[in-house]
Each structure stands twice: as structure tokens, then as C-alpha cells.
N, C-alpha and C. Protein backbone atom coordinates (compact mmCIF):
# COMPACT_ATOMS: atom_id res chain seq x y z
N UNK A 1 108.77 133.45 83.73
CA UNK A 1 108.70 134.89 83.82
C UNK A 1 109.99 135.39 84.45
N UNK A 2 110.32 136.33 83.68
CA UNK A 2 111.75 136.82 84.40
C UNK A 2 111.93 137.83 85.43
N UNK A 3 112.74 138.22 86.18
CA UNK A 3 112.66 138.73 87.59
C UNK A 3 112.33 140.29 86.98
N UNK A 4 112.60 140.98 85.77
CA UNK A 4 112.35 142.29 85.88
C UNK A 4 111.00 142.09 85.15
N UNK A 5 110.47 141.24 84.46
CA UNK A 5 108.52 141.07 84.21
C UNK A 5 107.89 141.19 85.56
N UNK A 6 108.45 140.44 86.58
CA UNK A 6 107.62 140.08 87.67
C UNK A 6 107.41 141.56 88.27
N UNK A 7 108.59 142.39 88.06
CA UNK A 7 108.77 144.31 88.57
C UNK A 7 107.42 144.50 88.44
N UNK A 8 107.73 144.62 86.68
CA UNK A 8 107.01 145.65 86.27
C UNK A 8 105.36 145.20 86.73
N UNK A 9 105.21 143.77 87.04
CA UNK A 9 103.74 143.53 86.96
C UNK A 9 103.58 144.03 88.56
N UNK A 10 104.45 143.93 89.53
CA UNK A 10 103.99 144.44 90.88
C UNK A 10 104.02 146.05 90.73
N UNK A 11 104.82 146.51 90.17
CA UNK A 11 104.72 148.03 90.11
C UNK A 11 102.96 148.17 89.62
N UNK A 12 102.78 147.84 87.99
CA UNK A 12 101.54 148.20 87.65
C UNK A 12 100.37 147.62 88.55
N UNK A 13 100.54 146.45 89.59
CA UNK A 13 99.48 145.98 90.77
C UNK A 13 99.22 147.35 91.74
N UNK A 14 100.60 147.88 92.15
CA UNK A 14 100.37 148.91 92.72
C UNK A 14 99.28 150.28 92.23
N UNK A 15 99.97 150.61 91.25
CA UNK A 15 98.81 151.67 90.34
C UNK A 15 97.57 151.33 90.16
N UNK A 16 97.41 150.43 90.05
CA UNK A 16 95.75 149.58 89.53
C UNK A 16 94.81 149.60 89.78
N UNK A 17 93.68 150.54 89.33
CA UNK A 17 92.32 149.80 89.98
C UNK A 17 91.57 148.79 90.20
N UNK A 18 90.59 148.52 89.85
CA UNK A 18 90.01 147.35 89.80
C UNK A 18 90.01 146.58 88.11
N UNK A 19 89.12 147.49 87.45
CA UNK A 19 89.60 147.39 86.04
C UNK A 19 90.84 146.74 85.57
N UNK A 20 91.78 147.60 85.88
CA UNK A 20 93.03 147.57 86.02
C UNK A 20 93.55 146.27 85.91
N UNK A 21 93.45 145.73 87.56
CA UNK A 21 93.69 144.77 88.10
C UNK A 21 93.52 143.12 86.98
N UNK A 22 92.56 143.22 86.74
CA UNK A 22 91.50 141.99 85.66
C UNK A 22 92.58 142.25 84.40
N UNK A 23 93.17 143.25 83.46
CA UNK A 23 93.95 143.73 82.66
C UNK A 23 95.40 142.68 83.04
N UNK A 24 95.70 143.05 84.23
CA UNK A 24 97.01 142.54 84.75
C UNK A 24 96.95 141.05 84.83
N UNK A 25 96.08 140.60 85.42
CA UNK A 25 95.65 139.16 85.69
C UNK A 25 96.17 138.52 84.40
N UNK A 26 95.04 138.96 83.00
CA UNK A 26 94.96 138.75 81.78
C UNK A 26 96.78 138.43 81.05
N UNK A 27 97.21 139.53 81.44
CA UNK A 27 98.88 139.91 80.62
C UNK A 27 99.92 138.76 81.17
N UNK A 28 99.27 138.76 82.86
CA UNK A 28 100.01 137.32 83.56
C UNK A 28 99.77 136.45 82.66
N UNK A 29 98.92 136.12 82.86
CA UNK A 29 98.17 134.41 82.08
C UNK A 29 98.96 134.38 80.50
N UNK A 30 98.99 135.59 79.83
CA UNK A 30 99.68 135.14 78.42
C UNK A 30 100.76 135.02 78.46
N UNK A 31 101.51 135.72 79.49
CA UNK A 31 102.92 135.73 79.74
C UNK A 31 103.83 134.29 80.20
N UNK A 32 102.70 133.75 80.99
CA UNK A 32 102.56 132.56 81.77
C UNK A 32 103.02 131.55 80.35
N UNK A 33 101.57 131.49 79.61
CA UNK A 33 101.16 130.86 78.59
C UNK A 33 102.29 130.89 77.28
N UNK A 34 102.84 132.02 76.98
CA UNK A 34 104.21 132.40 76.00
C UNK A 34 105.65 131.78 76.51
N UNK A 35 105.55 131.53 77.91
CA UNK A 35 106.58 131.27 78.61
C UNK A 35 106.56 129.37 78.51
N UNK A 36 105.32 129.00 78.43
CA UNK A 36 104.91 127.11 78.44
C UNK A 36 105.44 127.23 77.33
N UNK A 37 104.72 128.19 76.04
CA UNK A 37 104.95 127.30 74.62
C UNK A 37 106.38 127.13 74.97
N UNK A 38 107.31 128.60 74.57
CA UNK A 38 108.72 128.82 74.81
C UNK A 38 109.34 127.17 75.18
N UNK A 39 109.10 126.83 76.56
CA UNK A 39 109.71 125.73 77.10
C UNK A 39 109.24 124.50 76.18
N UNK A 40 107.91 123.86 76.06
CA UNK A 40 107.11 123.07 74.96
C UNK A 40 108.42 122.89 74.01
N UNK A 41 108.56 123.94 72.81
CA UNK A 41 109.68 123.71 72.11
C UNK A 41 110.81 123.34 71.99
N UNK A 42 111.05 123.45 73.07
CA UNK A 42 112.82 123.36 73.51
C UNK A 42 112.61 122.00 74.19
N UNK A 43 111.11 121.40 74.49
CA UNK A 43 111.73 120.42 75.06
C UNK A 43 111.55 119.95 76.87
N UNK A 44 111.80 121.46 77.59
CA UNK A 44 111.84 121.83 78.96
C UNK A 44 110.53 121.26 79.73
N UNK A 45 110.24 119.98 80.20
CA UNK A 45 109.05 119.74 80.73
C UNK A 45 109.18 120.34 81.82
N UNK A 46 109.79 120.33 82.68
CA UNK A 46 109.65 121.16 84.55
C UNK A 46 109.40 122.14 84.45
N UNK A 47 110.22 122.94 83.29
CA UNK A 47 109.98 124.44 83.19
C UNK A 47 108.44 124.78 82.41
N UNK A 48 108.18 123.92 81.66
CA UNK A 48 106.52 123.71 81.34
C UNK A 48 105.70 123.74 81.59
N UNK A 49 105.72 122.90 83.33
CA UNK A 49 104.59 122.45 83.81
C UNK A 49 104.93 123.65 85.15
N UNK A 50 105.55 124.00 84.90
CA UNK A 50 105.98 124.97 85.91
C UNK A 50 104.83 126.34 85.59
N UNK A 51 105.33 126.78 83.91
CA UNK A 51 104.79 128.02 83.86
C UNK A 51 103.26 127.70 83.56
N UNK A 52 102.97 126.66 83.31
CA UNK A 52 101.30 126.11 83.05
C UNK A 52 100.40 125.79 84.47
N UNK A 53 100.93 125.81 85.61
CA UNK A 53 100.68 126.09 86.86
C UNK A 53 100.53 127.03 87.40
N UNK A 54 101.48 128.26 86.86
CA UNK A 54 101.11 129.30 87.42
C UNK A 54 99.97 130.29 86.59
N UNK A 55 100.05 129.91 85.06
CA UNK A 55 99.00 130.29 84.35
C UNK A 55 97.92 129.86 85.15
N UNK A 56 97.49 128.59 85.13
CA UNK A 56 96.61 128.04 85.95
C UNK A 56 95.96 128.80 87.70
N UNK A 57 96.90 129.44 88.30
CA UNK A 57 96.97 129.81 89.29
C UNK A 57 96.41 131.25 89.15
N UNK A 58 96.64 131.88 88.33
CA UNK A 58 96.37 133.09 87.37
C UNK A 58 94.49 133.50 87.45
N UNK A 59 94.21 131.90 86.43
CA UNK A 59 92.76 131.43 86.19
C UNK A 59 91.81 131.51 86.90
N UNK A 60 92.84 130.42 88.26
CA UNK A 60 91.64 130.48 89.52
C UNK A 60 91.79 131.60 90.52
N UNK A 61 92.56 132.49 90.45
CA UNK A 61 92.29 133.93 90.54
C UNK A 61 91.30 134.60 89.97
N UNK A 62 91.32 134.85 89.00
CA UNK A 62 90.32 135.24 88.29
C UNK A 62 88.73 134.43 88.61
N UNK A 63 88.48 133.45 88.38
CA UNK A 63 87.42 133.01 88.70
C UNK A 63 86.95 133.07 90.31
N UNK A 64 87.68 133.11 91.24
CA UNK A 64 87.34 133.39 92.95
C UNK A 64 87.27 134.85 92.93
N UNK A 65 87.36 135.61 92.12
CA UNK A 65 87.35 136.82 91.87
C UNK A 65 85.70 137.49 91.07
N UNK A 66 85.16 136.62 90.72
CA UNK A 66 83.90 137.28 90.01
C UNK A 66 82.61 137.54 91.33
N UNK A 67 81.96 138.19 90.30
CA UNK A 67 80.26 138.66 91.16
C UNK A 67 79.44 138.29 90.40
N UNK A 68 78.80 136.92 91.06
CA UNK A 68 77.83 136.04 90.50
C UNK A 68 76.53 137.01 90.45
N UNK A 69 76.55 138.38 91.00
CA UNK A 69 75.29 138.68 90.67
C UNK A 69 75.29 139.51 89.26
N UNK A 70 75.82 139.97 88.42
CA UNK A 70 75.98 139.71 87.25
C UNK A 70 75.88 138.58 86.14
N UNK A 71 74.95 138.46 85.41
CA UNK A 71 75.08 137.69 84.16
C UNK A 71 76.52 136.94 83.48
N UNK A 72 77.21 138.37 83.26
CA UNK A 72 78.29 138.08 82.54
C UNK A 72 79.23 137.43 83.56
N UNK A 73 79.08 137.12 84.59
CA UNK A 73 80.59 136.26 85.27
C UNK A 73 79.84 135.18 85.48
N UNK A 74 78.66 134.24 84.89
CA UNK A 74 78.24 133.06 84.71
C UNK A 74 79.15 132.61 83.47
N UNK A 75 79.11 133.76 82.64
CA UNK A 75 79.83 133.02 81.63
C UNK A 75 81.23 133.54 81.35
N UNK A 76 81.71 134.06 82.23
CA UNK A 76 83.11 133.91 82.59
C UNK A 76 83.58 132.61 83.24
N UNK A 77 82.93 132.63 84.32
CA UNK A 77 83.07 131.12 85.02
C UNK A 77 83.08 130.07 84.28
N UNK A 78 82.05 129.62 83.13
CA UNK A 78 82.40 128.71 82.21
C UNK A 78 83.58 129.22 81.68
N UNK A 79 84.26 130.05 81.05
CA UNK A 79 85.53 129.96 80.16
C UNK A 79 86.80 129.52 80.67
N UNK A 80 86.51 130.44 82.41
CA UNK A 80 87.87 130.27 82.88
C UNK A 80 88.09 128.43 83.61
N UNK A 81 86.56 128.27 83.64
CA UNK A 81 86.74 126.69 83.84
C UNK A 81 87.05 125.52 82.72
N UNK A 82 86.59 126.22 81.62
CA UNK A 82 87.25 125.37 80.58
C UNK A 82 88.42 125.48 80.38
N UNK A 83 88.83 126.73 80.04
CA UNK A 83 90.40 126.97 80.05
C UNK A 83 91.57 126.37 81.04
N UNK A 84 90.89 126.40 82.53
CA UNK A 84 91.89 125.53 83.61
C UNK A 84 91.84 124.13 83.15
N UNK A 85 90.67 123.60 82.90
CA UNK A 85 90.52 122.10 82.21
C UNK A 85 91.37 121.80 81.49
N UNK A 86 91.61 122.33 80.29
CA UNK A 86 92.27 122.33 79.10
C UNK A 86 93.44 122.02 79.59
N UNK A 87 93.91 123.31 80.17
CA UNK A 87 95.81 123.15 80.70
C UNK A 87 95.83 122.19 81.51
N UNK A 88 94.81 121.79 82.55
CA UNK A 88 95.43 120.90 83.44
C UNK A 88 95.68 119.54 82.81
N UNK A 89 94.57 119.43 81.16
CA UNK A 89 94.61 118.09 81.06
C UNK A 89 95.82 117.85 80.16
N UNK A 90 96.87 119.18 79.97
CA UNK A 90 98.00 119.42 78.68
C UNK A 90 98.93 119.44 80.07
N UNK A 91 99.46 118.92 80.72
CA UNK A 91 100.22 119.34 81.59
C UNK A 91 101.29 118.58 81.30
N UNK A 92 101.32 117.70 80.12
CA UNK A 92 102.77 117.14 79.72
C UNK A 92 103.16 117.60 78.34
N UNK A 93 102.56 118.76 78.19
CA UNK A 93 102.76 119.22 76.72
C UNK A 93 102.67 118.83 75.19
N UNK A 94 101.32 118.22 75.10
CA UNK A 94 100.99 117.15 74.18
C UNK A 94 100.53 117.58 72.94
N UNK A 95 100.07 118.85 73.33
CA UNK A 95 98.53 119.76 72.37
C UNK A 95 99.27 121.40 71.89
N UNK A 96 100.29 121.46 70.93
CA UNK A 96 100.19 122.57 71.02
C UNK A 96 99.78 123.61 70.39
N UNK A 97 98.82 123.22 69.61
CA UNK A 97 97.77 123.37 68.64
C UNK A 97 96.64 124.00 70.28
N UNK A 98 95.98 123.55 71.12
CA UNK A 98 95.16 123.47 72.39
C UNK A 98 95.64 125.08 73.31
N UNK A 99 97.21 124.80 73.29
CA UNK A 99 97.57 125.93 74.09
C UNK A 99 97.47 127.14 73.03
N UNK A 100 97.69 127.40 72.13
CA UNK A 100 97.41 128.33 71.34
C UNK A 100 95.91 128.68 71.43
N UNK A 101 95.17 128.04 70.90
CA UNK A 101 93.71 128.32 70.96
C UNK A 101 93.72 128.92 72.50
N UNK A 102 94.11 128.54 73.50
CA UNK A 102 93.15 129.18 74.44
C UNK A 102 94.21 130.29 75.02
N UNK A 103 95.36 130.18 74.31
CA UNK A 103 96.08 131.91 74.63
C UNK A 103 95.49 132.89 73.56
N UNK A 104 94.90 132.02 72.31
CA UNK A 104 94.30 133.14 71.53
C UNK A 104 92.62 133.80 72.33
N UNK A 105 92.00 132.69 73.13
CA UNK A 105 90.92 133.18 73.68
C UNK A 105 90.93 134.39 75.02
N UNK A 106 92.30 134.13 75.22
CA UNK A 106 92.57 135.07 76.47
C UNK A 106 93.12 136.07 76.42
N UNK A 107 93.66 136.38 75.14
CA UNK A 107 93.81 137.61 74.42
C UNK A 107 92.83 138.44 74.45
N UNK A 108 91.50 137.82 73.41
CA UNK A 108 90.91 138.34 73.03
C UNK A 108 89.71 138.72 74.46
N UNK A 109 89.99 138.35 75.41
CA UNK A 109 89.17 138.58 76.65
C UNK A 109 90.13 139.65 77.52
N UNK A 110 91.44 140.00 77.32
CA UNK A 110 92.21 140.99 77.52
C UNK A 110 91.88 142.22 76.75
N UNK A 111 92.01 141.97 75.30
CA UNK A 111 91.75 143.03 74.83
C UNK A 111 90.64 144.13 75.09
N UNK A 112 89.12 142.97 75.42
CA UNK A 112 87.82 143.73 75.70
C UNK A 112 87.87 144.16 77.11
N UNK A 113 88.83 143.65 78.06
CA UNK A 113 89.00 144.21 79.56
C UNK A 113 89.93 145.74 79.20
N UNK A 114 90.97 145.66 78.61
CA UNK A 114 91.79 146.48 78.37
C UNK A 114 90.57 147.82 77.83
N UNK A 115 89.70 147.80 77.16
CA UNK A 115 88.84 148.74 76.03
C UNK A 115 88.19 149.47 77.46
N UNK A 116 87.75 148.61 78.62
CA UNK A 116 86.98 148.84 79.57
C UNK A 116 87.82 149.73 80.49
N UNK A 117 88.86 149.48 80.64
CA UNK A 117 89.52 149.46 81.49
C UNK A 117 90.00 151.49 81.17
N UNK A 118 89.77 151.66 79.64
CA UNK A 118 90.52 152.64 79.41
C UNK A 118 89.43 153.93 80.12
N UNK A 119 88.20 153.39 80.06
CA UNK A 119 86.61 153.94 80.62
C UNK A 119 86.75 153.96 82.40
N UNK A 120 87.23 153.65 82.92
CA UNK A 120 87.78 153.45 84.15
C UNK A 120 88.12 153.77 84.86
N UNK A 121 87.95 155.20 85.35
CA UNK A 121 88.59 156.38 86.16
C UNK A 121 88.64 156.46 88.19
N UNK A 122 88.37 155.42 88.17
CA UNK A 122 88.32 155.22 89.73
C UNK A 122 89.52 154.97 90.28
N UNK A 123 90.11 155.28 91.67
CA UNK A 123 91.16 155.33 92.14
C UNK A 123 91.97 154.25 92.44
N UNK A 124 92.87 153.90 92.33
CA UNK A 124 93.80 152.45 92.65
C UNK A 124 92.99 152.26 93.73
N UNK A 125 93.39 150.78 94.03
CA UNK A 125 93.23 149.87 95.15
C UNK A 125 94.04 150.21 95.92
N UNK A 126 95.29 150.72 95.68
CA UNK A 126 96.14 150.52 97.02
C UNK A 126 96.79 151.79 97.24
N UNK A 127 96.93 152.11 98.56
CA UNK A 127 96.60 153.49 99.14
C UNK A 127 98.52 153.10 99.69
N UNK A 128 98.63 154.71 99.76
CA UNK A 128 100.19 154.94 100.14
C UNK A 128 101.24 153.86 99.63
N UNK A 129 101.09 153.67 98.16
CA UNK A 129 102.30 152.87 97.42
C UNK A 129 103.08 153.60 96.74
N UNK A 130 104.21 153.48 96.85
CA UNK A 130 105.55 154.22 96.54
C UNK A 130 105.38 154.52 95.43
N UNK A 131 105.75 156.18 95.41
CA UNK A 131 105.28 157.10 93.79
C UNK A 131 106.78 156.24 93.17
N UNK A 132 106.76 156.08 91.70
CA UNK A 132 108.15 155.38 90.61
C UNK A 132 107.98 156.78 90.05
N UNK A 133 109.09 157.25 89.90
CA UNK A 133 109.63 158.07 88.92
C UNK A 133 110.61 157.93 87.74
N UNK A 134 110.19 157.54 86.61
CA UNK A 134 111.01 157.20 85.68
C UNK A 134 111.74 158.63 84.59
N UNK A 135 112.81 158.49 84.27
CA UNK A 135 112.90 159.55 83.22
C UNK A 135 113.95 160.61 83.72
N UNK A 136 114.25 160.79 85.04
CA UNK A 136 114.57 161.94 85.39
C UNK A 136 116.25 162.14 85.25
N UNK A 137 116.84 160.44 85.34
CA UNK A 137 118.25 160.15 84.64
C UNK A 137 118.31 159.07 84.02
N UNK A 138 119.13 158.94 83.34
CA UNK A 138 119.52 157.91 81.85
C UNK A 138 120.57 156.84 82.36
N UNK A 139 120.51 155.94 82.40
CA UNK A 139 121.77 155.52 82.31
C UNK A 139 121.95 154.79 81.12
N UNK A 140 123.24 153.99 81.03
CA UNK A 140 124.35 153.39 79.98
C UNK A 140 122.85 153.46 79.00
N UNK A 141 122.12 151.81 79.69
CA UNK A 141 120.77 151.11 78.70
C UNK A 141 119.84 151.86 78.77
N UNK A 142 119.73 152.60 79.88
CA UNK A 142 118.32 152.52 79.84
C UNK A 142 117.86 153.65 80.66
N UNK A 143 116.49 153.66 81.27
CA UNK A 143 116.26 154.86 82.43
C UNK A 143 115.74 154.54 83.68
N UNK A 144 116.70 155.29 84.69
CA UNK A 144 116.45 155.02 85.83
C UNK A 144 115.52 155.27 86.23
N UNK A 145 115.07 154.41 87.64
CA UNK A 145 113.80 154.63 88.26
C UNK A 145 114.03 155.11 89.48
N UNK A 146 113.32 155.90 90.51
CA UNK A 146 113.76 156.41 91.68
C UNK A 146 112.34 156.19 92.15
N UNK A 147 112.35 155.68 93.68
CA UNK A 147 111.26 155.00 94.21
C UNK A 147 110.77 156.27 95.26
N UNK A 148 110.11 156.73 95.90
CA UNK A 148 109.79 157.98 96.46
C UNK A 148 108.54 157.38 97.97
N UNK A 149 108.51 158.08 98.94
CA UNK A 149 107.18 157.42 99.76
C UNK A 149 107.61 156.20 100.78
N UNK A 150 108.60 155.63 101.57
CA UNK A 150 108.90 155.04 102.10
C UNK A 150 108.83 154.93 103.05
N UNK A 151 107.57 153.98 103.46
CA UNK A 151 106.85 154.01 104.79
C UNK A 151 105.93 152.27 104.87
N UNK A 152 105.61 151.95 106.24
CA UNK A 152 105.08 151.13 106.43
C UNK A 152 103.74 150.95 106.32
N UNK A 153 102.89 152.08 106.08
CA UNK A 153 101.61 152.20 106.18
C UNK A 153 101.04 152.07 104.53
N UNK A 154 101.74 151.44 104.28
CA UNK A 154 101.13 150.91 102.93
C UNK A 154 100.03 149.78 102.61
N UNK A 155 99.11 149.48 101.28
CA UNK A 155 97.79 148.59 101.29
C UNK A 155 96.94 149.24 100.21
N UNK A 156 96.35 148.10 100.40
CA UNK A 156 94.98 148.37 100.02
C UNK A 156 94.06 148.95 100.42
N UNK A 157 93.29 150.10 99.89
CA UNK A 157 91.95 150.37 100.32
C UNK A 157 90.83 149.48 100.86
N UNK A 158 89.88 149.82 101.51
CA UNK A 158 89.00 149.13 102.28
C UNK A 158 88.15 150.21 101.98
């Protein structure tokens, strides 16, 4: 993952609700997962087992993250435990037929978080995080961002 992906995913952590949050998790993990094949091809085992670790790391986020008193995160818990299975047992890049299938399953478990997510109107998690203002100047590439709110009393809600 490259240093301005990693931005944008802490910027959108900041904005995020809860919904939200599960969305982001999701975009990690493929990003993670696009980043293994990437290396896979070329060859790159360190850089492989590198980004298949942190996918992994991603996972068991997500799973220490559910509410067993719901139905549906019984059978989340099975997926995201099969899915860590899977990668941990590909961790020399053997299957890449395996990693596909289960970036195609985590898509499609993004997509239905994403649908939810759009239903979702509750307030970020994190209280006094620096307003981004994009748009307001251009430069050469691209558009600048100006960071606003600069203070220590920043977090999460409670």
C-alpha cells in the first residue's frame, strides 16, 4: 500500500461511522489482497507475505469486531475464519487461483456493507477531527488539500 492510499484511508477513518468503518476495513483487505497478487507475479515473496499479513491483520479486525448477539456475525465469523485460513495456509504464494476466489468473496461482502452503509446516517466515531478541505486551489497535478481544526482534543466518541 502506498504512503498516499494509507492518507486517504486515515482521512476517510476519520469521517466514518460505524457502517462506515466495516466499508473501510473491507477496501483495506482488497487493497492488501491486489497488492499480494501484484507482488505473486513479479515474483516478490517478502513483499507478498508482507501484504498477506496485513490483509490478514485486516480480517482479525474485523472478526474481534463483531456482536455475537446477532445471527449474522455467526456467520461472518465463519467466513472471516475461513478466509484467514486460506491466506495463512498461501503464505508462500502457491494458489493463485485461492487468492482470487477469496478477494472475489470480499468484494462481494464490501459491496453489501457499502449498500448499508449508504442507509447510515449516524454521526462519525470520531469527535474533533480535522475538517480537509479539498478544491479551493489547484495545483500543477492536482488539488490541494488544506487541513483546518488543530488541536489536541481529538478521538473518538464514547
Amino acid at each position: 500500500m502506498t504512503k498516499e492510499m494509507k492518507q486517504i484511508f486515515t482521512r476517510r477513518i476519520t469521517q466514518a461511522n460505524r457502517t462506515q468503518l466495516v466499508v473501510i476495513l473491507y477496501d483495506m483487505i482488497l487493497t492488501y489482497l491486489g497488492d499480494a497478487a501484484s507482488a505473486q507475479e513479479i515474483g516478490c515473496e517478502q513483499e507478498y507475505k508482507k501484504d498477506m499479513q496485513c490483509a490478514r491483520n485486516c480480517i482479525s479486525e474485523l472478526r474481534c469486531s463483531l456482536d455475537f448477539t446477532y445471527d449474522l456475525s455467526r456467520n461472518l465469523f465463519a467466513i472471516y475464519a475461513f478466509a484467514d485460513r486460506e491466506l495463512a495456509h498461501d503464505m508462500h504464494g502457491t494458489n493463485a487461483e485461492q487468492l482470487a476466489q477469496i478477494t472475489g468473496m470480499f468484494q462481494k461482502l464490501r459491496d453489501a456493507y457499502n449498500t448499508i452503509s449508504k442507509q447510515d446516517h449516524s454521526q462519525p466515531l470520531m469527535e474533533n477531527a480535522q475538517n480537509v478541505y479539498a478544491g479551493f486551489t489547484y495545483g500543477r497535478t492536482d488539488v490541494n488539500e488544506s487541513l483546518s481544526q488543530y488541536g489536541t482534543a481529538r478521538g473518538y466518541c464514547i
